[in-house]
Structure formats: C-alpha cells, structure tokens
C-alpha atoms as a PDB file:
ATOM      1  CA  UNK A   1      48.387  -3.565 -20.935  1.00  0.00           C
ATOM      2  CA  UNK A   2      45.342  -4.154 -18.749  1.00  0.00           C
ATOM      3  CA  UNK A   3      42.666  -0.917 -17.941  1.00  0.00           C
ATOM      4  CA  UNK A   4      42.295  -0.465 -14.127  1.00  0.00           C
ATOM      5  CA  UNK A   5      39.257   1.190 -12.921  1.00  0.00           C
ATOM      6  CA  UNK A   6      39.803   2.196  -8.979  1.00  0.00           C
ATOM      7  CA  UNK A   7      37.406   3.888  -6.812  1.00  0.00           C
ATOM      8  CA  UNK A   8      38.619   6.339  -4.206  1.00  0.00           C
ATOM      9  CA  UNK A   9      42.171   6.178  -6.136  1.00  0.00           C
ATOM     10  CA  UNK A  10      42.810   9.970  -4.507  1.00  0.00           C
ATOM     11  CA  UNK A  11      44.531   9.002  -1.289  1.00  0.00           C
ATOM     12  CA  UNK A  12      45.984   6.399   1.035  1.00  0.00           C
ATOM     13  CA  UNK A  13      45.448   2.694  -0.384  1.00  0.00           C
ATOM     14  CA  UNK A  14      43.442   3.731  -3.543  1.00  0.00           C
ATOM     15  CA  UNK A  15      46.602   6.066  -4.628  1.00  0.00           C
ATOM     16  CA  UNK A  16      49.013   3.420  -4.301  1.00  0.00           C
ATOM     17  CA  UNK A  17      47.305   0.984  -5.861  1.00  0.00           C
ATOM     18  CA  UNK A  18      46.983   3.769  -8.807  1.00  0.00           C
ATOM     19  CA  UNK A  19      50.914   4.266  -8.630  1.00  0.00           C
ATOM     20  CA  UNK A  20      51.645   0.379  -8.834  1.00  0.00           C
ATOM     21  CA  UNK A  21      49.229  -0.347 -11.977  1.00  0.00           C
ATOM     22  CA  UNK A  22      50.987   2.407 -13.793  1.00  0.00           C
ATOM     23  CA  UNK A  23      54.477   1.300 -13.038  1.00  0.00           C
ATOM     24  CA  UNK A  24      53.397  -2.322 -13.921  1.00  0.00           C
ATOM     25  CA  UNK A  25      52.509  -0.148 -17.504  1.00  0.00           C
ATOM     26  CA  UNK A  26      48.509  -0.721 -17.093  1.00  0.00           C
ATOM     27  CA  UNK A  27      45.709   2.028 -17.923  1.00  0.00           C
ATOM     28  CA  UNK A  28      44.185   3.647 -14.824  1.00  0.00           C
ATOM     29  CA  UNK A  29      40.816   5.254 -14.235  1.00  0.00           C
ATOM     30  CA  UNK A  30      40.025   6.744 -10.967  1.00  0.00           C
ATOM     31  CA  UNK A  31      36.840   7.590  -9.624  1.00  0.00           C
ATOM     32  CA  UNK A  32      36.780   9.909  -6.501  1.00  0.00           C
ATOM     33  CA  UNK A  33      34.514  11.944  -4.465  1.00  0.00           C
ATOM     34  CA  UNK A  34      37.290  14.771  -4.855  1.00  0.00           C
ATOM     35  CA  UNK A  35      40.390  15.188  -6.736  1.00  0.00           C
ATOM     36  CA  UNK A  36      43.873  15.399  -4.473  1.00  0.00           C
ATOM     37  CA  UNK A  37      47.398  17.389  -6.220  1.00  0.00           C
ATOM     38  CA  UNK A  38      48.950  14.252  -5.798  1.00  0.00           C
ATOM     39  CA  UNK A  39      46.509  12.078  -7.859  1.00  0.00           C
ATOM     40  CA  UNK A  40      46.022  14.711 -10.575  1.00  0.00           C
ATOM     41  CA  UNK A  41      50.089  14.784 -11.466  1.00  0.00           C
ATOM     42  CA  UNK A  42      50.122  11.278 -12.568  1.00  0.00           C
ATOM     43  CA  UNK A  43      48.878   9.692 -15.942  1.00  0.00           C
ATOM     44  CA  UNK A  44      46.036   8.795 -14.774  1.00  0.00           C
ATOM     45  CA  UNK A  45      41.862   9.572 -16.274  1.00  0.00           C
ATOM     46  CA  UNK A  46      40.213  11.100 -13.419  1.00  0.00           C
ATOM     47  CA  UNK A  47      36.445  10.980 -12.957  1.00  0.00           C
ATOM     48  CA  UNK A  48      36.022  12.763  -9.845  1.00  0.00           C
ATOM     49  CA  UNK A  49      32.958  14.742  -7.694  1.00  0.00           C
ATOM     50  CA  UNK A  50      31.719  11.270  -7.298  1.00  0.00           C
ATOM     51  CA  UNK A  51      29.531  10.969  -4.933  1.00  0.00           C
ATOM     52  CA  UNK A  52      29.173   7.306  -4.033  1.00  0.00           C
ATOM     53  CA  UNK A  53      26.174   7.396  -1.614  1.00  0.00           C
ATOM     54  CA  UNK A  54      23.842   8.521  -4.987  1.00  0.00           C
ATOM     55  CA  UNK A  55      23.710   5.300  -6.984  1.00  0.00           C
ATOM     56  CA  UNK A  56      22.736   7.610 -10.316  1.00  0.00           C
ATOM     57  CA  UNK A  57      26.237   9.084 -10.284  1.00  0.00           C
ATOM     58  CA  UNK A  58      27.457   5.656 -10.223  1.00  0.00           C
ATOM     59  CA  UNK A  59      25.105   4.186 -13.200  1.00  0.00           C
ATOM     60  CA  UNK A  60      26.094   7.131 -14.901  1.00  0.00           C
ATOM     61  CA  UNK A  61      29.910   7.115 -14.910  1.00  0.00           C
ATOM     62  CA  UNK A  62      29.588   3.235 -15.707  1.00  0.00           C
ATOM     63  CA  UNK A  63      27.713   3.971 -19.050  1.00  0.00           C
ATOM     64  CA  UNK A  64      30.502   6.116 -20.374  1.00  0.00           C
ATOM     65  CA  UNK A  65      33.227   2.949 -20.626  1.00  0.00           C
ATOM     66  CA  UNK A  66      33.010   1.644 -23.534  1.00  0.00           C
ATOM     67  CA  UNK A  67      31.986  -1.939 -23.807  1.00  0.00           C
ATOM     68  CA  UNK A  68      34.554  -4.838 -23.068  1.00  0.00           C
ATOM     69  CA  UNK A  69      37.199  -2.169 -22.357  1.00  0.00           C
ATOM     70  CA  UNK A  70      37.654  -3.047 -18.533  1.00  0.00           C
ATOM     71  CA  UNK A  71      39.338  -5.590 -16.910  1.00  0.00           C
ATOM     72  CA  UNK A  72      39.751  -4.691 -13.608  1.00  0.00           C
ATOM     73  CA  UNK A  73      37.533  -3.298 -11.036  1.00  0.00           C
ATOM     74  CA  UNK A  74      38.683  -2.367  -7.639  1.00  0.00           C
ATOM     75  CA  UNK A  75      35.861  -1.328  -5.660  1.00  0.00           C
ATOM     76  CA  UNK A  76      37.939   0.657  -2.496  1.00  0.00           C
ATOM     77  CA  UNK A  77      36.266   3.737  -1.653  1.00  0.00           C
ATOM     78  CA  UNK A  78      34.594   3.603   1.921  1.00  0.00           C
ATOM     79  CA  UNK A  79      34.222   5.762   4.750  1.00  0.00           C
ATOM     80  CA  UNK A  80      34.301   4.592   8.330  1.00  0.00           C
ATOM     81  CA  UNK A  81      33.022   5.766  11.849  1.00  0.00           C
ATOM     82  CA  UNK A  82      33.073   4.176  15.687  1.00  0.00           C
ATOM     83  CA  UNK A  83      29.131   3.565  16.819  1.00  0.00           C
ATOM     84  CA  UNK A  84      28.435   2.589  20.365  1.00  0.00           C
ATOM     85  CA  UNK A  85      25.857   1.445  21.852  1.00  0.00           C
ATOM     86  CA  UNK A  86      26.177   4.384  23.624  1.00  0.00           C
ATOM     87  CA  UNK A  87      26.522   6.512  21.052  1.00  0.00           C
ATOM     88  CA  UNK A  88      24.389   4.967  18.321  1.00  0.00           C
ATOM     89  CA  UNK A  89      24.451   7.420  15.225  1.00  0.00           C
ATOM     90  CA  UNK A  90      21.570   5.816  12.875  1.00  0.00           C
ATOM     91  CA  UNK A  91      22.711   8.086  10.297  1.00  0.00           C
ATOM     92  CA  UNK A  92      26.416   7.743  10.579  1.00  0.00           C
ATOM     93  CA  UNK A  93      25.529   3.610  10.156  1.00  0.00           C
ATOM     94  CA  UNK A  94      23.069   4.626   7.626  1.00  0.00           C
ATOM     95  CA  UNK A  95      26.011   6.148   5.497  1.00  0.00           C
ATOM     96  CA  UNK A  96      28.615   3.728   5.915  1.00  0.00           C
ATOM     97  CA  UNK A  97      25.870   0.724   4.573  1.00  0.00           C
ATOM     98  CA  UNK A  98      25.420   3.186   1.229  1.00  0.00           C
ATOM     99  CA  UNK A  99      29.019   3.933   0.389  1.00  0.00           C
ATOM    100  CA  UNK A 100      30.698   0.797   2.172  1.00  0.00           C
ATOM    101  CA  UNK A 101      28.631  -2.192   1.080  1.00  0.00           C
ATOM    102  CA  UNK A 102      25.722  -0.859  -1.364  1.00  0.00           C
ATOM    103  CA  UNK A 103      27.857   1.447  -3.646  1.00  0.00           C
ATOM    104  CA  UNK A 104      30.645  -1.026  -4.930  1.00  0.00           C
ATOM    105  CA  UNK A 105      27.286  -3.836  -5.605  1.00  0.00           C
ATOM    106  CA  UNK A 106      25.378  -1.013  -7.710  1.00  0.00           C
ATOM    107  CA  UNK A 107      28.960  -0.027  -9.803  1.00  0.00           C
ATOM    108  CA  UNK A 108      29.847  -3.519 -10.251  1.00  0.00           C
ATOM    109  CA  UNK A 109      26.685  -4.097 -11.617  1.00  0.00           C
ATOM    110  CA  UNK A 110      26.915  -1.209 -13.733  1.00  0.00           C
ATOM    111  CA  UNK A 111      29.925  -1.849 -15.168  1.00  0.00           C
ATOM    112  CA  UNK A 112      29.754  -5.058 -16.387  1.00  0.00           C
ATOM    113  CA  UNK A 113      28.610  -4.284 -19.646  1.00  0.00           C
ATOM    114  CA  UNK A 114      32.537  -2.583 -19.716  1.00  0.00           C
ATOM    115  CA  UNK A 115      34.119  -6.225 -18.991  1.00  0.00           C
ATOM    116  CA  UNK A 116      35.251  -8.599 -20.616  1.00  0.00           C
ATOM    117  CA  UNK A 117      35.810 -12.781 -20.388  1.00  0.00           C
ATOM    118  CA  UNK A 118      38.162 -13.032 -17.391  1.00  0.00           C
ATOM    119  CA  UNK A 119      37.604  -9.791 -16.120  1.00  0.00           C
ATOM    120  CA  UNK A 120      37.993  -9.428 -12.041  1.00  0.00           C
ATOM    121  CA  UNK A 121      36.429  -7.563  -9.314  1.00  0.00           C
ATOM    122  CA  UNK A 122      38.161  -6.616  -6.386  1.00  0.00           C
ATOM    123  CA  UNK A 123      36.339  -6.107  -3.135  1.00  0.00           C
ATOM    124  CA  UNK A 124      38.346  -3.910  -0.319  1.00  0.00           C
ATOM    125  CA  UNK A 125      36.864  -4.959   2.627  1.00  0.00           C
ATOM    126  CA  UNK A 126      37.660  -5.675   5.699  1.00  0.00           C
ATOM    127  CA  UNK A 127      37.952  -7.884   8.963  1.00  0.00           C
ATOM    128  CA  UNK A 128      36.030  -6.339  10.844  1.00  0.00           C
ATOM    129  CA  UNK A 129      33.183  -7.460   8.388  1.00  0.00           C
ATOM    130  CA  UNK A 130      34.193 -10.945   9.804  1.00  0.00           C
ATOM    131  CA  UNK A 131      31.146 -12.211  12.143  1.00  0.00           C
ATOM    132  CA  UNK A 132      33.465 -15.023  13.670  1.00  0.00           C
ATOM    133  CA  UNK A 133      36.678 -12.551  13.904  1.00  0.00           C
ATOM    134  CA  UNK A 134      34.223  -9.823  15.768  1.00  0.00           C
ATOM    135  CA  UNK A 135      35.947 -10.365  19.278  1.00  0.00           C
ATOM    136  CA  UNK A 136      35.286  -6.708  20.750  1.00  0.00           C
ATOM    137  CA  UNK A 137      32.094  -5.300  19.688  1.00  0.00           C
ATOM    138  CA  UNK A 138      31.315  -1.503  18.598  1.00  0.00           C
ATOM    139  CA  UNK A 139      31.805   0.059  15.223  1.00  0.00           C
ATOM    140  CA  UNK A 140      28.359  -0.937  14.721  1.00  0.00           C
ATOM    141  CA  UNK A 141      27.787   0.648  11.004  1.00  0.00           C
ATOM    142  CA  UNK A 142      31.093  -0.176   9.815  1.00  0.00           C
ATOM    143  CA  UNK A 143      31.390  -4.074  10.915  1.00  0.00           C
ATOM    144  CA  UNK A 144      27.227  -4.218   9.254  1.00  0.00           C
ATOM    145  CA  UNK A 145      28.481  -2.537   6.019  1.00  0.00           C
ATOM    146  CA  UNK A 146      31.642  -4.470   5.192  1.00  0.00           C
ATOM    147  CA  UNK A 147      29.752  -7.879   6.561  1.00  0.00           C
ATOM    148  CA  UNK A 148      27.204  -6.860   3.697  1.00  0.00           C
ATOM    149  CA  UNK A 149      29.457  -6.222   1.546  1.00  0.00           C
ATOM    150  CA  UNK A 150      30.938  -9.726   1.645  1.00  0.00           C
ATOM    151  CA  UNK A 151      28.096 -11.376   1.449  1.00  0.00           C
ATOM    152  CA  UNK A 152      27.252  -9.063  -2.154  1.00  0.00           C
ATOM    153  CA  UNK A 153      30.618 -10.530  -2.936  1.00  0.00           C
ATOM    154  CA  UNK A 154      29.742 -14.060  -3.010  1.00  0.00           C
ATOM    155  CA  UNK A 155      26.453 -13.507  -4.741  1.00  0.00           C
ATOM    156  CA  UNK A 156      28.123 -11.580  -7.708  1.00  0.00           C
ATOM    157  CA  UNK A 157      31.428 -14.343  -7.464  1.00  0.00           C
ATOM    158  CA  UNK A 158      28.552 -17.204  -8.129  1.00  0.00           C
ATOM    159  CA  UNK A 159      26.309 -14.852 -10.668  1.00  0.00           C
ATOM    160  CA  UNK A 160      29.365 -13.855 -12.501  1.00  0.00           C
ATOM    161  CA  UNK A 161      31.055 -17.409 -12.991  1.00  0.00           C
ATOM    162  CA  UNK A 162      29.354 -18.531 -16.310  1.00  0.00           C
ATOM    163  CA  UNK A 163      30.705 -15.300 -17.530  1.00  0.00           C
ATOM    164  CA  UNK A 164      33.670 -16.086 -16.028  1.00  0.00           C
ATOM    165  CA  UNK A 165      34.124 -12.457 -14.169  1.00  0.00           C
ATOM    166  CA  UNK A 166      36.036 -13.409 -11.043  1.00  0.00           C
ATOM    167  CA  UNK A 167      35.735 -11.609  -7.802  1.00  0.00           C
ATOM    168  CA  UNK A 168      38.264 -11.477  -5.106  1.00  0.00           C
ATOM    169  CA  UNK A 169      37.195 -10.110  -1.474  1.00  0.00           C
ATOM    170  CA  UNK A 170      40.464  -8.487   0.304  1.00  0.00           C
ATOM    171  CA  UNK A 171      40.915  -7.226   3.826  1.00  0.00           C
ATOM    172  CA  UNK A 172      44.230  -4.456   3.287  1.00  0.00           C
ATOM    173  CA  UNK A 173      45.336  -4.910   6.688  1.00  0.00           C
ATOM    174  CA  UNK A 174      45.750  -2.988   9.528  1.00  0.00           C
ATOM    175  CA  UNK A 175      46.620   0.574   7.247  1.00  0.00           C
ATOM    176  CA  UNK A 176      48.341   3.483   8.563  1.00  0.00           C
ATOM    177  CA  UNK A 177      45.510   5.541   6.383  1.00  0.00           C
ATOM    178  CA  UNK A 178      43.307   9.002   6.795  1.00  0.00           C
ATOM    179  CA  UNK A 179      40.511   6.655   7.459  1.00  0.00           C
ATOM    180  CA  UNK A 180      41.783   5.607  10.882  1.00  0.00           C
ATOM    181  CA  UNK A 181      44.124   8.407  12.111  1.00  0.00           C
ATOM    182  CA  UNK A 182      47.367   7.062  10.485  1.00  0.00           C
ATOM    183  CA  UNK A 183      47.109   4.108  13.148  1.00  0.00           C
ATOM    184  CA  UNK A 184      47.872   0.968  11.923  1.00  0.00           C
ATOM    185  CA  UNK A 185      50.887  -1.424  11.336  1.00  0.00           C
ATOM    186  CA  UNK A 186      51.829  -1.479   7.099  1.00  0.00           C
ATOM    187  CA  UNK A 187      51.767   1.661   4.937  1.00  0.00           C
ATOM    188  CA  UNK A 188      49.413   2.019   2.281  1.00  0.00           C
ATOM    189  CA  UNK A 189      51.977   1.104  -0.160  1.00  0.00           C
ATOM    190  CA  UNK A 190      52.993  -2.070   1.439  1.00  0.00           C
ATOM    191  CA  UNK A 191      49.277  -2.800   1.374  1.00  0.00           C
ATOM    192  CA  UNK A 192      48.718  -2.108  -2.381  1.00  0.00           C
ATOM    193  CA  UNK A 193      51.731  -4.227  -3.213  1.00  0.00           C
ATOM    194  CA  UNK A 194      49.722  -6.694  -1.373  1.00  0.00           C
ATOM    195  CA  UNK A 195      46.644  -6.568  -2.862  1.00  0.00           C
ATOM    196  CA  UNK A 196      48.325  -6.097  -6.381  1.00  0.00           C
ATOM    197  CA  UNK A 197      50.047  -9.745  -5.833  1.00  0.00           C
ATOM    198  CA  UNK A 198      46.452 -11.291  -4.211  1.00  0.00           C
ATOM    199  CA  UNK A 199      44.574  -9.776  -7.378  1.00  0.00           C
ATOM    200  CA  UNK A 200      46.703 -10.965  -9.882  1.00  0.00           C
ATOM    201  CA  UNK A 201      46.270 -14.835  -8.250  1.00  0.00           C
ATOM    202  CA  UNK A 202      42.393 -14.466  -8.351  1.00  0.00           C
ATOM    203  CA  UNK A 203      41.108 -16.933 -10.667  1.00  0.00           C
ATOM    204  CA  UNK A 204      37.614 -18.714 -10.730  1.00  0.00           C
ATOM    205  CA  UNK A 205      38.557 -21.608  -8.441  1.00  0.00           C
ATOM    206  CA  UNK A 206      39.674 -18.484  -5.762  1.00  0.00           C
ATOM    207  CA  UNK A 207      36.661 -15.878  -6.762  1.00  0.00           C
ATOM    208  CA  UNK A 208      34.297 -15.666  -3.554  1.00  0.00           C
ATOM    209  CA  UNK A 209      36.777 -16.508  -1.460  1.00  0.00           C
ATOM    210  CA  UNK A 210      37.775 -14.286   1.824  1.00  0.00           C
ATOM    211  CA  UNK A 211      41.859 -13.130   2.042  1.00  0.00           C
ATOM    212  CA  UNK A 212      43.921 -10.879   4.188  1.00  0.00           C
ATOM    213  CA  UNK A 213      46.330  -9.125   1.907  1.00  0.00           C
ATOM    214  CA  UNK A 214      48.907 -11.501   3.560  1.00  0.00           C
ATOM    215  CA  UNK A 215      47.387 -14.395   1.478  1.00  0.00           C
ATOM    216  CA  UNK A 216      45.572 -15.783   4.634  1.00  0.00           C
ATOM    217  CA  UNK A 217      42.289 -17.083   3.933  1.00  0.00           C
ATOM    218  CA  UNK A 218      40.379 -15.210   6.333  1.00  0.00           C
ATOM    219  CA  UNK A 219      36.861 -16.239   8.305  1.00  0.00           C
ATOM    220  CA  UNK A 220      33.667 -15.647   7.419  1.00  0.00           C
END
C-alpha cells in the first residue's frame, strides 16, 4: 500500500484519480479549496479550505506529514480562464500563474521532507502549456501558467534525481470537466485511468519528460 497525496481531489479528474488509488487499495490524502458530498463519503483524509494561491497554507499542510510517509504527489488543482487580447484580465492571468504553475512548485517543495527514495511527482498540466503545439492564440494566463509550470517540472525532475524523486509532467486530455463547461472528448474517469497507468511507468530515465495521458510524448 502506497500513500497518495492529491490536490484538488474534490471533483472532476482529482476525484477519480482519488476513487482509482483506493480501489487499487492505496492511502489517499486530499487537499482542496472546498470539500464536495461526494469526496467526503469515501475513505479518504481530507485537508480542505485550502487555499492554493497563499503559499503559507501550502507550507503549512506540508509540515503536518510525517517524514518519509509519502510516495506520491499529484499536483492537479488549477483554475482556468479565456484572456484576449481584447479582453486582457491582468488579474485573472495573475491568478492562474499562482495556483496553476507557482502553487504545485512551492508544495512540492514543501513536501519533500514527507518522501521517500523513489518517491514521484505528478504534474497535471496541460497542452496548451506547449509553445510549439500553441496553433490558435488566446488563453493568455492559462497557456503562461501551465508553460511555467513545465518548465518548474524539469528543474525539480533534474534537482530531485540524486534523490531519486521522479517527476512525471501529464497533459489529461481533452476532459469533459467543470473547468471547461463539460466540453471535451474522455470523461474524467477515463482520464484518471490514464494518468494512473502513465504514473505508475514514471521512472528516472522518464522523469522530466512531457506525455499526453495517451502515452504520447508530447512537445515542448
């Protein structure tokens, strides 16, 4: 049995990657900016009025795992929001860099005093973070914050090796989600299953490295 520490584990990808850890018999700890009826009936520690924009909340949940007792971080909370260049919303953008690419670097770096030899940390990002993939411009905060985050990801995956913490860096897919409307093409828990299966192949010649929850290696 693992211990599985997942941010924004109250709804739509988070959730079902909560559900799939405990069915695989694993330990789950959720952090969440609010707690939903559906999270809080399952088996699950809850740490929630998290708010992931104040990096003190963060540094303070970290310091209450005990050391070595986590070995799995999945860093999925994020908001998102459309900015045009007609319509360019400083603090929207603002926002979305703080809880989209700043939060997951300052809890990752708070937790590792909780992990262990071989531990991993999983990066949800996204695509659209993708400066060669970027074929339609817009969602200026959003594509800035998940391109940030990918490029903490590759810091930590080189920072972390001699301790040999891995990091993955995992685009969901197109997610029929809260977050965009219930658009999208898979469900959340198709997604999850995903991610579950790209997680469990991270290893340190893989850590840094960019995939689609398809296993596609995806461009920078």
């Amino acid at each position: 049995m693992q211990h599985v520490v997942i941010t924004g584990g109250n709804r739509g990808i988070g959730l079902s990657l909560v559900k799939q850890y405990l069915a695989q018999g694993h330990k789950v700890t959720v952090l969440c900016r609010s707690l939903s009826a559906e999270l809080a009936d399952l088996d699950v520690t809850v740490h929630s009025g998290i708010d992931f924009s104040q990096p003190e909340q963060l540094q303070q949940v970290a310091s209450q795992f005990a050391e070595g007792s986590v070995d799995l971080l999945i860093n999925n909370a994020g908001i998102f929001s459309n900015e045009t260049l007609n319509e360019l919303d400083l603090e929207r953008i603002q926002a979305q860099f703080q809880v989209d690419a700043v939060a997951p670097l300052v809890l990752s770096h708070a937790m590792l005093p909780a992990m262990k030899t071989g531990s991993k940390i999983a990066m949800i990002t996204s695509r659209m973070g993708s400066i060669s993939d970027n074929g339609s411009g817009a969602y200026y905060g959003y594509r800035m914050a998940k391109a940030a985050l990918n490029a903490a990801s590759v810091s930590l995956s080189h920072d972390l090796e001699s301790r040999q913490i891995y990091v993955g860096v995992y685009h969901p897919g197109f997610v029929k989600t809260q977050m965009v409307g219930f658009a999208g093409d898979i469900s959340p828990d198709e997604a999850a299953r995903r991610l579950v299966e790209r997680i469990s192949e991270l290893t340190a010649d893989t850590s840094g490295q960019f995939f689609h929850s398809n296993g596609d290696a995806l461009p920078w």
